[in-house]
PDB file of N, CA and C in Angstrom:
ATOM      1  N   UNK A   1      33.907 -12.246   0.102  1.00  0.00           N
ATOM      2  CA  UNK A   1      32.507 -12.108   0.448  1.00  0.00           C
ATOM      3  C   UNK A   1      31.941 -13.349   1.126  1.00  0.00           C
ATOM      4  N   UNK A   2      32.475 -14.430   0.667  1.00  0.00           N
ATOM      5  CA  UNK A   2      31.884 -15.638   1.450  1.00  0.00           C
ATOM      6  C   UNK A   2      32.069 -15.581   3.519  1.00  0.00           C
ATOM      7  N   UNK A   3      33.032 -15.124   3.460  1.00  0.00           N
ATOM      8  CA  UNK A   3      33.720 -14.945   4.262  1.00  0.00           C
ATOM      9  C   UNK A   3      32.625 -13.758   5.349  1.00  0.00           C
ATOM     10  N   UNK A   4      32.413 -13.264   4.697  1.00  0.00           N
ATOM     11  CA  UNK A   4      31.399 -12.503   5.276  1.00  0.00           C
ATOM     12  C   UNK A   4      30.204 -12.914   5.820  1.00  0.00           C
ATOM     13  N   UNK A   5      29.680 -13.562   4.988  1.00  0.00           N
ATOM     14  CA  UNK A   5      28.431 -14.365   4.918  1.00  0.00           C
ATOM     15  C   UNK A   5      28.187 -15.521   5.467  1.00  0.00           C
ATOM     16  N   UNK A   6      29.316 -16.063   6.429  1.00  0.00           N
ATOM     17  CA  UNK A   6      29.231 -16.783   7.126  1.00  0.00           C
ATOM     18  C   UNK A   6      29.297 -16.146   8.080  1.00  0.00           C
ATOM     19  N   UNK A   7      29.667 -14.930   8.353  1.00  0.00           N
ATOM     20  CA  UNK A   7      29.950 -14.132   9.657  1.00  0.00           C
ATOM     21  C   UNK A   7      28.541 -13.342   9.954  1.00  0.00           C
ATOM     22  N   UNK A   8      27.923 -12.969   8.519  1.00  0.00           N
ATOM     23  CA  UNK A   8      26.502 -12.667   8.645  1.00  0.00           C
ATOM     24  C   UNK A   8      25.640 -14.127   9.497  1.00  0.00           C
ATOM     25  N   UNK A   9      25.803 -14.834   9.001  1.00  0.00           N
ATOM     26  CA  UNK A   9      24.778 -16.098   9.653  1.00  0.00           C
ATOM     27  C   UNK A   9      25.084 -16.284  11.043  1.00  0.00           C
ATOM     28  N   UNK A  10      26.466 -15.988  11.710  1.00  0.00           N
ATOM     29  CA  UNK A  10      26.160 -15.770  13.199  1.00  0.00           C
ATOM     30  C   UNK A  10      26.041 -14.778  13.560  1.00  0.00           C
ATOM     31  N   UNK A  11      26.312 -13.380  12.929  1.00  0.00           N
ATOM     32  CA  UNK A  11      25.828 -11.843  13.417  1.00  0.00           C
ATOM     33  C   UNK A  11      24.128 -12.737  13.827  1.00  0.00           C
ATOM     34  N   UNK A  12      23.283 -12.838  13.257  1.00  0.00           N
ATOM     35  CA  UNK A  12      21.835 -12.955  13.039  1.00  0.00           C
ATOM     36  C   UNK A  12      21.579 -13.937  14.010  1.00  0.00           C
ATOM     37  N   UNK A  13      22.345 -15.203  14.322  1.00  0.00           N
ATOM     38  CA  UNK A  13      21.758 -15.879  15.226  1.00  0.00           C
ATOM     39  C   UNK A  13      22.104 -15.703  16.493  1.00  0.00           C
ATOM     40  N   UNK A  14      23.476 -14.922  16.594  1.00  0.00           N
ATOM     41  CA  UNK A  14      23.440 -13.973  17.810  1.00  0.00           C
ATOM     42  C   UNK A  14      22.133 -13.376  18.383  1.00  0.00           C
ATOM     43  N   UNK A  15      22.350 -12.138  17.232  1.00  0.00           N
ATOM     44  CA  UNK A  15      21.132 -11.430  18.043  1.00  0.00           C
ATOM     45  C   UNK A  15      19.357 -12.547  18.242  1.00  0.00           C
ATOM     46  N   UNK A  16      19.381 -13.734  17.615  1.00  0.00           N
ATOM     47  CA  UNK A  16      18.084 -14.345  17.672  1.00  0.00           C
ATOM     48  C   UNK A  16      18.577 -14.978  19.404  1.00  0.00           C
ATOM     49  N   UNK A  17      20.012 -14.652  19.834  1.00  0.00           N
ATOM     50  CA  UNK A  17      20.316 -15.564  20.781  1.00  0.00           C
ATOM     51  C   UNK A  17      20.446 -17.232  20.648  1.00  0.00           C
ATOM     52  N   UNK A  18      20.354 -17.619  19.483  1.00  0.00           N
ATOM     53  CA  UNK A  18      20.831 -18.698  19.503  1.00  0.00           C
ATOM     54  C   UNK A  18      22.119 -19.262  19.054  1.00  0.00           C
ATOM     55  N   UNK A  19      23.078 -18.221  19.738  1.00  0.00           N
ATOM     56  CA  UNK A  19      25.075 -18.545  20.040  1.00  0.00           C
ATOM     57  C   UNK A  19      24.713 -19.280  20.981  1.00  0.00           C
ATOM     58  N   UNK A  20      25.966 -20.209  21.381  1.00  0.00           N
ATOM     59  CA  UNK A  20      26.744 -20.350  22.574  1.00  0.00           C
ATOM     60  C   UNK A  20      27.258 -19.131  22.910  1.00  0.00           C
ATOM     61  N   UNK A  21      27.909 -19.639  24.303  1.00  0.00           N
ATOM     62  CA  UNK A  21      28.607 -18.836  24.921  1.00  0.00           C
ATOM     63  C   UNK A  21      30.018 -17.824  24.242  1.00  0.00           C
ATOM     64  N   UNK A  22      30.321 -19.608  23.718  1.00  0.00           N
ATOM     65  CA  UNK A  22      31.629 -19.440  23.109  1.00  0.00           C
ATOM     66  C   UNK A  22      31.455 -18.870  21.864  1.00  0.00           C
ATOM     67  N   UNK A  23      30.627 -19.275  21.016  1.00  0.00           N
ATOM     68  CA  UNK A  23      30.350 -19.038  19.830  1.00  0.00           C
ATOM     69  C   UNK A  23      30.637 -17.224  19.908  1.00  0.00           C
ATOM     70  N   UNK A  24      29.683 -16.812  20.737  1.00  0.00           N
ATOM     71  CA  UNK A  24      29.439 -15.366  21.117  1.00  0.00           C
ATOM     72  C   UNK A  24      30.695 -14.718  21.419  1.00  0.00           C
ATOM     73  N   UNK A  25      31.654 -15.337  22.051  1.00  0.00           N
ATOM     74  CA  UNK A  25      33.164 -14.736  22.077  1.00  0.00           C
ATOM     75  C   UNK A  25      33.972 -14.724  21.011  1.00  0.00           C
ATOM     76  N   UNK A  26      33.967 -15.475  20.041  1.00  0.00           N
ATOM     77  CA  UNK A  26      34.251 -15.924  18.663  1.00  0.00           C
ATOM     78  C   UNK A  26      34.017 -14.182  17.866  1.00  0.00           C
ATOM     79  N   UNK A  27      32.474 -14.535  18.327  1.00  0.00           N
ATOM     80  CA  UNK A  27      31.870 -13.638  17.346  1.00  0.00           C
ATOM     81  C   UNK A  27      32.641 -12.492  17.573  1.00  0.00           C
ATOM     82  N   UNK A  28      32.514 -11.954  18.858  1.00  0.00           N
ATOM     83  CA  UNK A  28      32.731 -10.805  19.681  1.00  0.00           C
ATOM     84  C   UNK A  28      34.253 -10.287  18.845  1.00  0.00           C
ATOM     85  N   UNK A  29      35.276 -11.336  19.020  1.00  0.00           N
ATOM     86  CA  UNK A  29      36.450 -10.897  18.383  1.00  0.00           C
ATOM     87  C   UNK A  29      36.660 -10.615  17.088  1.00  0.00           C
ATOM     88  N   UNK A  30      35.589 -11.120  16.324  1.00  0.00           N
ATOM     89  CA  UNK A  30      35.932 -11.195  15.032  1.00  0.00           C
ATOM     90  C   UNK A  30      35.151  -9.574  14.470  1.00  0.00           C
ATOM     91  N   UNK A  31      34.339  -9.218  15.097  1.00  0.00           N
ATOM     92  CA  UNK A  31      33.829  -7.753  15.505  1.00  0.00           C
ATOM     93  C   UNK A  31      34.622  -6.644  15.784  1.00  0.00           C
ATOM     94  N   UNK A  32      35.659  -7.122  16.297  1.00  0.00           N
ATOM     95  CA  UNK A  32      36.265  -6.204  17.130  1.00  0.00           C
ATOM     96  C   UNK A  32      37.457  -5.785  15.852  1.00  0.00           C
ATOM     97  N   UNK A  33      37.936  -6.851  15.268  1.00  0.00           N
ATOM     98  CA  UNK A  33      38.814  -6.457  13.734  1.00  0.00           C
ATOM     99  C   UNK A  33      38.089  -6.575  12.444  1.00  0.00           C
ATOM    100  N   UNK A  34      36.640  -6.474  12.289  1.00  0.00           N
ATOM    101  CA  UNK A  34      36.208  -6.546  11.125  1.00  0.00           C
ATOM    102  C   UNK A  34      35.048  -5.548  11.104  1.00  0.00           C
ATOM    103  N   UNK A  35      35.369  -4.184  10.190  1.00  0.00           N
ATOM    104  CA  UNK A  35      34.223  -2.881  10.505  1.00  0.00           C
ATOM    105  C   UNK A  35      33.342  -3.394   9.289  1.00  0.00           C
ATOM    106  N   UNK A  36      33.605  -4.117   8.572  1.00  0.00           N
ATOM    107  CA  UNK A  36      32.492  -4.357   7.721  1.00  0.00           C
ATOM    108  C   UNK A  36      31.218  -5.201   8.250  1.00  0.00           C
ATOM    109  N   UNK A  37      31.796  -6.484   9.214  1.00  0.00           N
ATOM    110  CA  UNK A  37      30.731  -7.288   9.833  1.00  0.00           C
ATOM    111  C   UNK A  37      30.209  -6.551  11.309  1.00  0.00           C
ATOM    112  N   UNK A  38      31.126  -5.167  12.016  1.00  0.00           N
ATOM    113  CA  UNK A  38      30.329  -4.447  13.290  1.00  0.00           C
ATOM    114  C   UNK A  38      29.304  -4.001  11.915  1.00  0.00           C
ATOM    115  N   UNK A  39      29.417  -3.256  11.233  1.00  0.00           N
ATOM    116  CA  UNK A  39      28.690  -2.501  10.147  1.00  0.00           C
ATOM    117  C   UNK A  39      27.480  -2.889  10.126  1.00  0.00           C
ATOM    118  N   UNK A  40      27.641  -4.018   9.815  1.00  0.00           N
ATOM    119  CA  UNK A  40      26.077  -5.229   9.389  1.00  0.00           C
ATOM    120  C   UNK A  40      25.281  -5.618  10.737  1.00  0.00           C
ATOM    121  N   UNK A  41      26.209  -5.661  11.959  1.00  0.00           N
ATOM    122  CA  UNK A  41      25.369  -5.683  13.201  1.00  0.00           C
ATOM    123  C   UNK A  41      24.883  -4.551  13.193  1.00  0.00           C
ATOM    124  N   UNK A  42      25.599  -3.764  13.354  1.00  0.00           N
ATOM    125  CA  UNK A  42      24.862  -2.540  13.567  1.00  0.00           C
ATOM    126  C   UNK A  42      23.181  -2.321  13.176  1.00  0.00           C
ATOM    127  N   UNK A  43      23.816  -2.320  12.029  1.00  0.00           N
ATOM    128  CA  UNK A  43      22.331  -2.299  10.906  1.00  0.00           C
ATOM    129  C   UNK A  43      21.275  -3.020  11.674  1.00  0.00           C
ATOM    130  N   UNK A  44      21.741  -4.416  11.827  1.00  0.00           N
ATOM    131  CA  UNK A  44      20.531  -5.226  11.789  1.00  0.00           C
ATOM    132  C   UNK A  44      20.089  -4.958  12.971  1.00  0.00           C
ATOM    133  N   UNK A  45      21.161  -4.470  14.056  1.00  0.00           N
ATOM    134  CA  UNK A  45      20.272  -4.390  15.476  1.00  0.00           C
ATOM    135  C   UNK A  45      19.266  -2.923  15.250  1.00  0.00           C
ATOM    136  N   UNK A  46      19.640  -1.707  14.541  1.00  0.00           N
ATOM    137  CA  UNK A  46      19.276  -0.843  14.143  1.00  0.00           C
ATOM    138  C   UNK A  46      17.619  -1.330  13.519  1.00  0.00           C
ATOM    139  N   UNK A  47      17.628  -1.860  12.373  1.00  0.00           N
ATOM    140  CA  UNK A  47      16.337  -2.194  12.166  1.00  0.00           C
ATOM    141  C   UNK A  47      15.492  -3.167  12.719  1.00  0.00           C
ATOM    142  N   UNK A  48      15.896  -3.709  13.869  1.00  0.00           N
ATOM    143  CA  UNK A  48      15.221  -4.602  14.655  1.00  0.00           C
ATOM    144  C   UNK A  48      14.685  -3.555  15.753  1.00  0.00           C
ATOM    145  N   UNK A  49      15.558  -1.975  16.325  1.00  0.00           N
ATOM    146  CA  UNK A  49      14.762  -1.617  16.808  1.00  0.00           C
ATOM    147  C   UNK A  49      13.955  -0.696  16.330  1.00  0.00           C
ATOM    148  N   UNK A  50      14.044   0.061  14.954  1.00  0.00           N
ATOM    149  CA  UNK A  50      12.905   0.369  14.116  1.00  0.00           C
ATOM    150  C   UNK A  50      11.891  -0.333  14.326  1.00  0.00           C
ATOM    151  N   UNK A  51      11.672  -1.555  13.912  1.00  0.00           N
ATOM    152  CA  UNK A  51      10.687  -2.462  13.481  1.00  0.00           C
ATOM    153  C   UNK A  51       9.915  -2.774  14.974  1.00  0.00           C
ATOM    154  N   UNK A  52      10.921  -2.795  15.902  1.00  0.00           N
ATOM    155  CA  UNK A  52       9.954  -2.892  16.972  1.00  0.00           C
ATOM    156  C   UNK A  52       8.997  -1.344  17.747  1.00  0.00           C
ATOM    157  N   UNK A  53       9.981  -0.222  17.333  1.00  0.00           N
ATOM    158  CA  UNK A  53       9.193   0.692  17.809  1.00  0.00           C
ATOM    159  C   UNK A  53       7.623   1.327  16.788  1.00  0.00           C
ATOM    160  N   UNK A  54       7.984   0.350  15.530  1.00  0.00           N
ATOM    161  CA  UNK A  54       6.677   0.560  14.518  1.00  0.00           C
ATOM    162  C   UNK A  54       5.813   0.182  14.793  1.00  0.00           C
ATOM    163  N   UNK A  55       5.956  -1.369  15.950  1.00  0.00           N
ATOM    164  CA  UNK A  55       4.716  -1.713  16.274  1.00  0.00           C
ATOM    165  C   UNK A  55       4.188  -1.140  17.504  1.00  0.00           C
ATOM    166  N   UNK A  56       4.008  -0.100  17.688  1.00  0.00           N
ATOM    167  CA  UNK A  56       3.245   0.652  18.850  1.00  0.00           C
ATOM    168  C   UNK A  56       4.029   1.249  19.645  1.00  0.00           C
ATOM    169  N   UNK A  57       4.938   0.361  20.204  1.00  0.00           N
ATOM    170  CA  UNK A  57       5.167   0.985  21.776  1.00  0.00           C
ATOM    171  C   UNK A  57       7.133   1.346  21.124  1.00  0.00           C
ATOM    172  N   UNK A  58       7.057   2.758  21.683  1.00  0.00           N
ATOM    173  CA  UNK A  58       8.300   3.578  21.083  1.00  0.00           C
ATOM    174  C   UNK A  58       9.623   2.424  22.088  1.00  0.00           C
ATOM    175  N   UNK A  59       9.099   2.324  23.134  1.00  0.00           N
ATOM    176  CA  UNK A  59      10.593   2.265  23.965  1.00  0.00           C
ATOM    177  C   UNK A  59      10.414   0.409  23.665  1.00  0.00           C
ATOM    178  N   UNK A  60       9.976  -0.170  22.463  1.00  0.00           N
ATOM    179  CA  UNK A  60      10.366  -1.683  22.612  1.00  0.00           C
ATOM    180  C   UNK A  60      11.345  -1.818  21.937  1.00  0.00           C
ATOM    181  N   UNK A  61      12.198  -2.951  22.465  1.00  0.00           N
ATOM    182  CA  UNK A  61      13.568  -3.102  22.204  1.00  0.00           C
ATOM    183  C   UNK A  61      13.301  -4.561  20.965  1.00  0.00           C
ATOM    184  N   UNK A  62      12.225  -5.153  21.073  1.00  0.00           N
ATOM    185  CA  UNK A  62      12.477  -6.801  20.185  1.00  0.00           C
ATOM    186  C   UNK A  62      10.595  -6.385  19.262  1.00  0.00           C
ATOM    187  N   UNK A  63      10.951  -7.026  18.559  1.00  0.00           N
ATOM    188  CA  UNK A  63       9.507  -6.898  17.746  1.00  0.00           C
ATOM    189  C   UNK A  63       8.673  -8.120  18.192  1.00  0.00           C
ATOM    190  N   UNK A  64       7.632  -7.800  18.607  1.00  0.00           N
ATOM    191  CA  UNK A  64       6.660  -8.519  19.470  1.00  0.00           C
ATOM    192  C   UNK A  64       6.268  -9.892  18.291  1.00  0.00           C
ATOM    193  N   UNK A  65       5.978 -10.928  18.868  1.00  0.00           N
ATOM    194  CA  UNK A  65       5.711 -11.881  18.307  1.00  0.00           C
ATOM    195  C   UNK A  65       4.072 -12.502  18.579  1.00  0.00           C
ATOM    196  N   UNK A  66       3.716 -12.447  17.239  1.00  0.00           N
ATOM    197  CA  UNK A  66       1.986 -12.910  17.610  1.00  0.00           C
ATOM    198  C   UNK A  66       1.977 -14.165  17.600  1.00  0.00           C
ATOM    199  N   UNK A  67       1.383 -14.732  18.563  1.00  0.00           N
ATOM    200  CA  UNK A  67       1.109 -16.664  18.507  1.00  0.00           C
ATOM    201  C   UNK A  67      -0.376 -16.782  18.271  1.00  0.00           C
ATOM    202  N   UNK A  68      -1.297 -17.314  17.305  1.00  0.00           N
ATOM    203  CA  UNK A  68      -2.582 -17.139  17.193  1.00  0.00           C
ATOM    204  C   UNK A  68      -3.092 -18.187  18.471  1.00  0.00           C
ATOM    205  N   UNK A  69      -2.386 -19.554  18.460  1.00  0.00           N
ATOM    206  CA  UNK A  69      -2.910 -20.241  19.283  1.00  0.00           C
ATOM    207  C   UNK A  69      -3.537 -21.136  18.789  1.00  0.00           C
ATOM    208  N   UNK A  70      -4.468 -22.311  19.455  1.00  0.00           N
ATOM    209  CA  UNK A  70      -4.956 -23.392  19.257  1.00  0.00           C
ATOM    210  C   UNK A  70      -6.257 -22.709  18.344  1.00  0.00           C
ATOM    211  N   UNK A  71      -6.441 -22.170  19.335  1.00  0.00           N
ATOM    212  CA  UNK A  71      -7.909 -21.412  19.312  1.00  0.00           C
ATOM    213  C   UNK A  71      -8.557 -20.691  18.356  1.00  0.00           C
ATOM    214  N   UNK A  72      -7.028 -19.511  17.803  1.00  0.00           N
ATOM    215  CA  UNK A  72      -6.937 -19.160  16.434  1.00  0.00           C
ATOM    216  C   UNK A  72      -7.182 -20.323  15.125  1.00  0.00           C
ATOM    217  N   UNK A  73      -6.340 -21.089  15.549  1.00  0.00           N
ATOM    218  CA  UNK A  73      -6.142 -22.231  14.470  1.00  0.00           C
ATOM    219  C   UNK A  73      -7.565 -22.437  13.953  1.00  0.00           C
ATOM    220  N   UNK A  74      -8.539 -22.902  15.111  1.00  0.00           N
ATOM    221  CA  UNK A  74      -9.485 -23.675  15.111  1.00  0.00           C
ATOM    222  C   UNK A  74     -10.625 -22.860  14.420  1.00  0.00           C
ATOM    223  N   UNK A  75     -10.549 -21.190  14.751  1.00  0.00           N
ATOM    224  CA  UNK A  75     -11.200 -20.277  14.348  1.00  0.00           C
ATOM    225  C   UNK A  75     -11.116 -20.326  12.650  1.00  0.00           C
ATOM    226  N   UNK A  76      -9.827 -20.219  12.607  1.00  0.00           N
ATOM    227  CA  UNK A  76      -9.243 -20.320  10.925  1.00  0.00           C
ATOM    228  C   UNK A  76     -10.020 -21.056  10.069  1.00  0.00           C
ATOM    229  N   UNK A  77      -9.928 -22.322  10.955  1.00  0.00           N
ATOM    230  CA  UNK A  77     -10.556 -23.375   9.561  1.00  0.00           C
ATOM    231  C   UNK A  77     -11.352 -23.434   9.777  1.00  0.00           C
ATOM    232  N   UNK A  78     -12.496 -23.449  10.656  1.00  0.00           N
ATOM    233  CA  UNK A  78     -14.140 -23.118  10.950  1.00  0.00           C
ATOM    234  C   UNK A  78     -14.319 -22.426   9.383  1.00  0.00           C
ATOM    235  N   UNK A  79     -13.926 -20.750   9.891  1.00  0.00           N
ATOM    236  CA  UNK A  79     -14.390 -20.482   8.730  1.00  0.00           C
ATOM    237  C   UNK A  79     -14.262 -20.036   7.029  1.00  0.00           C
ATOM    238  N   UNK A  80     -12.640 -21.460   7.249  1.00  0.00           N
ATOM    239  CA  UNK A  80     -12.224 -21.665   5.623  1.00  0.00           C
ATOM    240  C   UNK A  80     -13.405 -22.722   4.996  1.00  0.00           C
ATOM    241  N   UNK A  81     -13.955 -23.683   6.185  1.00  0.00           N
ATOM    242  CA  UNK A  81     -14.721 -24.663   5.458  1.00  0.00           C
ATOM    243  C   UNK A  81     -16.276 -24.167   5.453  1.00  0.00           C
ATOM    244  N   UNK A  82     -16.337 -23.194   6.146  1.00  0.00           N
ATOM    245  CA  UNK A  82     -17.985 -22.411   6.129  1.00  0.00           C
ATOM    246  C   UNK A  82     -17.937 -21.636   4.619  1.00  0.00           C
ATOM    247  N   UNK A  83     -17.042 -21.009   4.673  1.00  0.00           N
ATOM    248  CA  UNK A  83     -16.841 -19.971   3.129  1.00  0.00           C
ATOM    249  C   UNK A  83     -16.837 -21.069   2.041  1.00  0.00           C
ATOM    250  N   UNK A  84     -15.985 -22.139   1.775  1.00  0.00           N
ATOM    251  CA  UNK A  84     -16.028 -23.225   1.188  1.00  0.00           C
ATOM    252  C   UNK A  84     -16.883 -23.874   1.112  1.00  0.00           C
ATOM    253  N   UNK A  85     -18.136 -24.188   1.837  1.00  0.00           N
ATOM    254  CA  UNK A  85     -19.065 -24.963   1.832  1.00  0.00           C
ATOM    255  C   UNK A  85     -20.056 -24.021   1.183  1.00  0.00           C
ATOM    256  N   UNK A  86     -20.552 -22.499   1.805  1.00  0.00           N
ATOM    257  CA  UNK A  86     -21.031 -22.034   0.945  1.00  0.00           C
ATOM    258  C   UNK A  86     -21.098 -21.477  -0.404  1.00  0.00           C
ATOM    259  N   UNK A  87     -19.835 -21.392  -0.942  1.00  0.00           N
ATOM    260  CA  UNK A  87     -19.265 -21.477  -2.412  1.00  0.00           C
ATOM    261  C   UNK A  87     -20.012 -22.060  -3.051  1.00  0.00           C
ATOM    262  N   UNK A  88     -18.999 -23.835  -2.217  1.00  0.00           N
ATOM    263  CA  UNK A  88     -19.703 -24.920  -3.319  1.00  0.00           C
ATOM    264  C   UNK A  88     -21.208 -24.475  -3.687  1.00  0.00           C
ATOM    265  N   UNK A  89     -22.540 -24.285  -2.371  1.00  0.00           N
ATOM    266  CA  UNK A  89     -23.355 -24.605  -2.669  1.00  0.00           C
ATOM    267  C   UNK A  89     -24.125 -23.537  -3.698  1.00  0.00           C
ATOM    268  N   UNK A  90     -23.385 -22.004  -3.645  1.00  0.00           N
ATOM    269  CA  UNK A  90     -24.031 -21.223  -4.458  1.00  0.00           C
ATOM    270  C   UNK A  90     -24.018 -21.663  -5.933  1.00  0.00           C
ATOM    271  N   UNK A  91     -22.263 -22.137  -5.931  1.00  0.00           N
ATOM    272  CA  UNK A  91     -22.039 -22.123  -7.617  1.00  0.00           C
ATOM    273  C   UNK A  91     -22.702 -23.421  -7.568  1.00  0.00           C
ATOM    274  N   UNK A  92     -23.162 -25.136  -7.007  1.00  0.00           N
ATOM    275  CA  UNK A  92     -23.836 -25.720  -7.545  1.00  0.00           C
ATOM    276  C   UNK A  92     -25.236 -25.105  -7.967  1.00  0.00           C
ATOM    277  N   UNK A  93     -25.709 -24.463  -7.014  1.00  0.00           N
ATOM    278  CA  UNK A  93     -27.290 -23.875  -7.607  1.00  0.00           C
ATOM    279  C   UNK A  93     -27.292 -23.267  -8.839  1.00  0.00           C
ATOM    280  N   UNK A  94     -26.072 -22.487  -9.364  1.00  0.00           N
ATOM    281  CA  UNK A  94     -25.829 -22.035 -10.114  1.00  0.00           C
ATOM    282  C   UNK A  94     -25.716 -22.459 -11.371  1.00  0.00           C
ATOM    283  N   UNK A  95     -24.693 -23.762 -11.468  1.00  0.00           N
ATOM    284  CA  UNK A  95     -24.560 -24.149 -12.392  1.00  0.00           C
ATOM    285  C   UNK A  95     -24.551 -25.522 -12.022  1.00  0.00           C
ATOM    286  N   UNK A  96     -25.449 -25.770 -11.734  1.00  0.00           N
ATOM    287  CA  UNK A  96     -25.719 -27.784 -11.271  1.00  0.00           C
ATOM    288  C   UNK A  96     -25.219 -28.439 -12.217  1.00  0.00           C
ATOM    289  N   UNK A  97     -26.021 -28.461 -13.712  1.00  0.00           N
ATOM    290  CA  UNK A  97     -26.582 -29.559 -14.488  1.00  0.00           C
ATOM    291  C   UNK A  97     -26.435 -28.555 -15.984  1.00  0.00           C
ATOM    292  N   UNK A  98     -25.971 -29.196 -16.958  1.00  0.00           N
ATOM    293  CA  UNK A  98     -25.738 -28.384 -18.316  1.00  0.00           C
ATOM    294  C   UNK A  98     -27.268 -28.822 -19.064  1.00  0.00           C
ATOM    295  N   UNK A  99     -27.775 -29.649 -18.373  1.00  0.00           N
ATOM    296  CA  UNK A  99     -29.498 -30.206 -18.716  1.00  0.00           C
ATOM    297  C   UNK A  99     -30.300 -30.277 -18.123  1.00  0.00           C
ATOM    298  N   UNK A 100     -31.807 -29.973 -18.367  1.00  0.00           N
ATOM    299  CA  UNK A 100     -32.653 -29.982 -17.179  1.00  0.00           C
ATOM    300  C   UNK A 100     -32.976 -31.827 -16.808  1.00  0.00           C
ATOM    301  N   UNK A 101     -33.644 -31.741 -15.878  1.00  0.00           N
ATOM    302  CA  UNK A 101     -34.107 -33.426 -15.251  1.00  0.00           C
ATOM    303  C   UNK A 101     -32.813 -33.626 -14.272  1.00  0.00           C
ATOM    304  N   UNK A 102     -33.091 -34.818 -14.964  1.00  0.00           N
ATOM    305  CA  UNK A 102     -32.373 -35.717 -13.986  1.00  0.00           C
ATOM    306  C   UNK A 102     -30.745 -35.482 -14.586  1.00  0.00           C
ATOM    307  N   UNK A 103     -29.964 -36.570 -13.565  1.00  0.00           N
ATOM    308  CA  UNK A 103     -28.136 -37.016 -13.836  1.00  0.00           C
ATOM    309  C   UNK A 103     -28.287 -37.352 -15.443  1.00  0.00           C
ATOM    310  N   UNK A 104     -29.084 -38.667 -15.632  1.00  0.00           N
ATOM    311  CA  UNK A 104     -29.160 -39.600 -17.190  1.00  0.00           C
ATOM    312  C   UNK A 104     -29.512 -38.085 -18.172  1.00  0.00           C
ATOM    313  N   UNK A 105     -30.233 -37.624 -17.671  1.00  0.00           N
ATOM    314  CA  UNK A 105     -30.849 -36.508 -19.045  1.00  0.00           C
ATOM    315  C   UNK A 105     -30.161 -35.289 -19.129  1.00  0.00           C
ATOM    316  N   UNK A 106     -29.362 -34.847 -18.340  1.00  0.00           N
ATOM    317  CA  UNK A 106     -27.881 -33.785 -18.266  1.00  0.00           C
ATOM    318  C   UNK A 106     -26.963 -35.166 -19.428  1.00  0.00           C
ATOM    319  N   UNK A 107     -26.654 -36.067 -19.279  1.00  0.00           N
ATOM    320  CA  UNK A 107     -25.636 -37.023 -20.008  1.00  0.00           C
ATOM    321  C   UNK A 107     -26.062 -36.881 -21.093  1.00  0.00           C
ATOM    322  N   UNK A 108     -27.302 -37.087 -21.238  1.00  0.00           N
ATOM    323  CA  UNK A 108     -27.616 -37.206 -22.728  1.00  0.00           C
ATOM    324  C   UNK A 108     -27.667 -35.866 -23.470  1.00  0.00           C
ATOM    325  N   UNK A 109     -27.703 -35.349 -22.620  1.00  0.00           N
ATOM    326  CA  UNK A 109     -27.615 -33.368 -23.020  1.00  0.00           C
ATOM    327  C   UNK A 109     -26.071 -33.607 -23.939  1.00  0.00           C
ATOM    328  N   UNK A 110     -25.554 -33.756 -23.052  1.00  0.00           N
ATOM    329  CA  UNK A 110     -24.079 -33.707 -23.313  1.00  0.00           C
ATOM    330  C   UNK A 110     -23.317 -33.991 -24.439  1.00  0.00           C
ATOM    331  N   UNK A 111     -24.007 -35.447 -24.527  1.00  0.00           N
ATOM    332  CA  UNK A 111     -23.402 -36.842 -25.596  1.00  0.00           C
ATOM    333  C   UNK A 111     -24.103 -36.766 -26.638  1.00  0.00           C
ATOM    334  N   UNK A 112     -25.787 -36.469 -26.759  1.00  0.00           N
ATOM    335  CA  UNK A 112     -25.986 -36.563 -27.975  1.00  0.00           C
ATOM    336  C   UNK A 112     -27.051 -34.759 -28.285  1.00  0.00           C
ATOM    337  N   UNK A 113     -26.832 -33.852 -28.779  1.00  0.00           N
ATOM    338  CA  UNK A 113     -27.086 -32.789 -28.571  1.00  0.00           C
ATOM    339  C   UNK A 113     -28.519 -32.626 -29.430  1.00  0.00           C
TER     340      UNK A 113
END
């Protein structure tokens, strides 16, 4: 099985295309006498083109890749720190102070009851 599983890790970076040339002839032969590792290509090219015809378009051959972008990015944390900022400020209104007044008279709330 190990044996396999090293043959799995270039089945996969084959198809990601990142063989060599040679590598890819390697592969190619070792395909050609081993039906257990065509087996596993198979498969995987099989559900790579499932997965790509799930996302919309029937005749795609690779599953489309989303890049959000700078722009996304920037969108993202805008409004992780807007949601975050308004949090904080509800739950401080909420629960500011375990005492009324001031900072000193919440302490003394605290420390001497």
């Amino acid at each position: 099985m190990e044996k396999h599983t090293e043959w799995q890790r270039q089945i996969e970076a084959e198809i990601e295309g990142e063989l060599s040339l040679a590598d890819r002839a390697v592969l190619a032969r070792h395909l050609a006498s081993c039906a257990h590792c065509a087996g596993a290509r198979a498969s995987h090219l099989e559900l790579r083109a499932a997965l790509a015809s799930a996302s919309g378009d029937p005749h795609a051959r690779v599953v489309p890749k989303h890049d959000i972008g700078r722009r996304g990015v920037a969108i993202a944390v805008i409004l992780a720190l807007a949601i975050g900022l308004t949090g904080g400020w509800l739950v401080h209104r909420y629960w500011s102070a375990p005492g009324a007044g001031s900072l000193e008279g919440s302490r003394a709330a605290i420390v001497a009851p």
